[in-house]
Protein backbone atom coordinates (compact mmCIF):
# COMPACT_ATOMS: atom_id res chain seq x y z
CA UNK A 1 0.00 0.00 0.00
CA UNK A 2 1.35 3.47 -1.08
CA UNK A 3 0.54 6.31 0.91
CA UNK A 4 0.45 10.39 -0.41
CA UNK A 5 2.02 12.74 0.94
CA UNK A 6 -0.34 15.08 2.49
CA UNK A 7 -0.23 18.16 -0.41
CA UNK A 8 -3.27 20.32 -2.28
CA UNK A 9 -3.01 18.10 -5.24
CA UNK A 10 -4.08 19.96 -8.38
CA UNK A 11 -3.94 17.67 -11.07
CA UNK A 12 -3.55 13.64 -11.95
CA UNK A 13 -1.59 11.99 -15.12
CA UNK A 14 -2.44 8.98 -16.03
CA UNK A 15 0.92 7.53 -18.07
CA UNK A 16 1.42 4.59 -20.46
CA UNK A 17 3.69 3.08 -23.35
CA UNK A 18 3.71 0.07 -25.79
CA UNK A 19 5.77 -1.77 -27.93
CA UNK A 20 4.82 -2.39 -31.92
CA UNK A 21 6.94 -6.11 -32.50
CA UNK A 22 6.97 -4.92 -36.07
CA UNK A 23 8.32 -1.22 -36.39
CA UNK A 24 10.42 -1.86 -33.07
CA UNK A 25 9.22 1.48 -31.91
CA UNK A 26 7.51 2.39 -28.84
CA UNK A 27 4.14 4.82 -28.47
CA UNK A 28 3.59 6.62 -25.11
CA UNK A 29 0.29 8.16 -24.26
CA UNK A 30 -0.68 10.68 -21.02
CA UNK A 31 -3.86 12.14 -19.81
CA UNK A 32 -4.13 14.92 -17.62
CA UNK A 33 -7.13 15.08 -14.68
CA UNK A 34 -8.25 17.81 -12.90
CA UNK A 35 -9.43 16.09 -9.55
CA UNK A 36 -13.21 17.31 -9.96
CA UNK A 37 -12.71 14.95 -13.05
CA UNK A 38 -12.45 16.63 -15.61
CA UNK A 39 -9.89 16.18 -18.60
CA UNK A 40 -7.65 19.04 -19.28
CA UNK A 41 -5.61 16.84 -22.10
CA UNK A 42 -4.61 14.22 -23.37
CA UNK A 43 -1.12 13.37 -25.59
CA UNK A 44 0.94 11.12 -27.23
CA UNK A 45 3.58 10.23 -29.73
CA UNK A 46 5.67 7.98 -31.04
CA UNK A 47 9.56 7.52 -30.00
CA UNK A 48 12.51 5.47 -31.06
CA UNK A 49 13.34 4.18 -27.71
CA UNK A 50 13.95 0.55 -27.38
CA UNK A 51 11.58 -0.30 -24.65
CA UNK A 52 8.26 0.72 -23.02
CA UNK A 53 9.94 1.84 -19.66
CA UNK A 54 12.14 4.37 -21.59
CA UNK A 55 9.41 6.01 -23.26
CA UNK A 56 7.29 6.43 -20.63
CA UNK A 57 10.07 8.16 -19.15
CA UNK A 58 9.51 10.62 -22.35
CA UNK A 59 6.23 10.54 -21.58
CA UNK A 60 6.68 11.80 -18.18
CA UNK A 61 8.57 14.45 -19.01
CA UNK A 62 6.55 15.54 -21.52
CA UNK A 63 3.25 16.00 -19.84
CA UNK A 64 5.11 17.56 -16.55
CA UNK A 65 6.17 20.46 -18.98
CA UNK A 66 3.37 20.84 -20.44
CA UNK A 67 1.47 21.05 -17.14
CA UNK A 68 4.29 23.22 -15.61
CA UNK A 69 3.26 26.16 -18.71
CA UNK A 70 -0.56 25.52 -17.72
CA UNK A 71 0.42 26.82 -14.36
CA UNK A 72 -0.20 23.55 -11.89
CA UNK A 73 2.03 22.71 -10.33
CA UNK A 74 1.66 20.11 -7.50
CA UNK A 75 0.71 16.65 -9.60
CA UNK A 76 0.48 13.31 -8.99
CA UNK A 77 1.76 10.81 -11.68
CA UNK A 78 0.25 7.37 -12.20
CA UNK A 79 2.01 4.88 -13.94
CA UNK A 80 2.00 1.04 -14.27
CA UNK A 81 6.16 0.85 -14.00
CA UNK A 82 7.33 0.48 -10.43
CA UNK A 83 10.53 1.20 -11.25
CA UNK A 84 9.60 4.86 -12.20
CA UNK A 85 8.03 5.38 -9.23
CA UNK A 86 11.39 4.30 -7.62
CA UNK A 87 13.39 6.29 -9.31
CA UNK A 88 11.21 10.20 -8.98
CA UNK A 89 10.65 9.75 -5.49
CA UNK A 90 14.21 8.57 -4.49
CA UNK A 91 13.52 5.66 -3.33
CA UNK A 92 16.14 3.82 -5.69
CA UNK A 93 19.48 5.18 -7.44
CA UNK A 94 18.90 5.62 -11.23
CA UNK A 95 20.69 3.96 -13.68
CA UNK A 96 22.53 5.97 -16.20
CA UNK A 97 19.61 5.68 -18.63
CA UNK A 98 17.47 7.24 -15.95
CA UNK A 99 19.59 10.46 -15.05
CA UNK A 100 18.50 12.26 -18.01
CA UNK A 101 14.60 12.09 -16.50
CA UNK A 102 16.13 12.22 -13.08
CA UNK A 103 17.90 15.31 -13.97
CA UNK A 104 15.04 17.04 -15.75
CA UNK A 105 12.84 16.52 -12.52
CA UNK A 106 15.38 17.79 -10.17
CA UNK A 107 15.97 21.42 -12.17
CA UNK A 108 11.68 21.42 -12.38
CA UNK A 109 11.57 20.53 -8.58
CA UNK A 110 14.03 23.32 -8.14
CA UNK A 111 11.58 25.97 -9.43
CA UNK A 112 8.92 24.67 -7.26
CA UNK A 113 6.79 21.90 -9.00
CA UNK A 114 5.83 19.27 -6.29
CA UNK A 115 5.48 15.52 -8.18
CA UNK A 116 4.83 12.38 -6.39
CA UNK A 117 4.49 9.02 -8.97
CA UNK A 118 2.47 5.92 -7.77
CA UNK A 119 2.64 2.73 -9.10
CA UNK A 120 -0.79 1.72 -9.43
CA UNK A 121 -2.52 -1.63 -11.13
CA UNK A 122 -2.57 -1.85 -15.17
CA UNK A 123 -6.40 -1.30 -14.88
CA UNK A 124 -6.32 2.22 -13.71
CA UNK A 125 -4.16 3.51 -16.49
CA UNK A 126 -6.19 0.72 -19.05
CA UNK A 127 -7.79 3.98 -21.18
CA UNK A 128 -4.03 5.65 -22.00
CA UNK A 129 -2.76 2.49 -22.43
CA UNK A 130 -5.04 1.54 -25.26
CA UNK A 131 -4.41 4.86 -26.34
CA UNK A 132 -0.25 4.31 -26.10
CA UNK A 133 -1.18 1.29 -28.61
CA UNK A 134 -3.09 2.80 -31.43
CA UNK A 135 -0.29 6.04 -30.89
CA UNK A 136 2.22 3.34 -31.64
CA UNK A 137 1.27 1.78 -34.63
CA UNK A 138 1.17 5.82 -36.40
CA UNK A 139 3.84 8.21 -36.36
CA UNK A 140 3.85 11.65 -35.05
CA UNK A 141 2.91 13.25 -31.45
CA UNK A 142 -0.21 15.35 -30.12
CA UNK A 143 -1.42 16.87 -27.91
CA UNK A 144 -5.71 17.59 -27.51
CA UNK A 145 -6.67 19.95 -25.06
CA UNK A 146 -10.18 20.28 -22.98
């Protein structure tokens, strides 16, 4: 059981990635919540990366920015990789594939964005990841917004 820091939460993303077997290339998806429910957007693209976990990682930092210029910034990230949620809240030493995202969150948490990831049950994060499979089969990224 994970437990949340006690914050004034502003804003959930929902994160997710897939593999196409044929192209070799990976899709990521992310949806942003507003907790009264509402969606304030929802992106995705495709990415070169060799596996899921690294373009989630994209994925991550992608939708943090993009939230960051929207002006919220206290967020809580849900994802179905453990290991991420390891690796932004400290609680494991990144590899040297992970300093880059590592590094990115650090400068962000220096101008005052708050983040806390969870790992959280494939089901919860089923809609993006459906989402992270069509995105991966087409090229290109977007972004929709609410």
């Amino acid at each position: 059981m994970q437990t949340i820091p006690n914050q004034s939460w502003q804003l959930i993303i929902k994160l997710a990635a897939h593999k196409n077997r044929k192209t070799k290339r990976c899709g990521y998806a992310f949806e942003a919540i507003k907790l009264d429910g509402d969606i304030l957007f929802i992106g995705g693209g495709n990415s070169g990366r060799k596996t899921q976990y690294l373009a989630v990682q994209e994925a991550l930092v992608e939708a943090v920015l993009k939230t960051k210029d929207l002006g919220f910034w206290t967020i809580v990230i849900m994802s179905k990789y453990k290991r991420l949620a390891q690796i932004c809240d400290h609680t494991s030493k990144p590899s040297w594939q992970e300093q880059a995202l590592t590094s990115d969150l650090y400068q962000l948490q220096q101008l005052g964005l708050i983040t806390h990831v969870l790992f959280v049950p494939k089901l919860v994060v089923l809609h993006v990841s459906e989402l992270a499979i069509r995105v991966a089969n087409y090229p290109g990224q977007f972004c929709y917004m609410y």
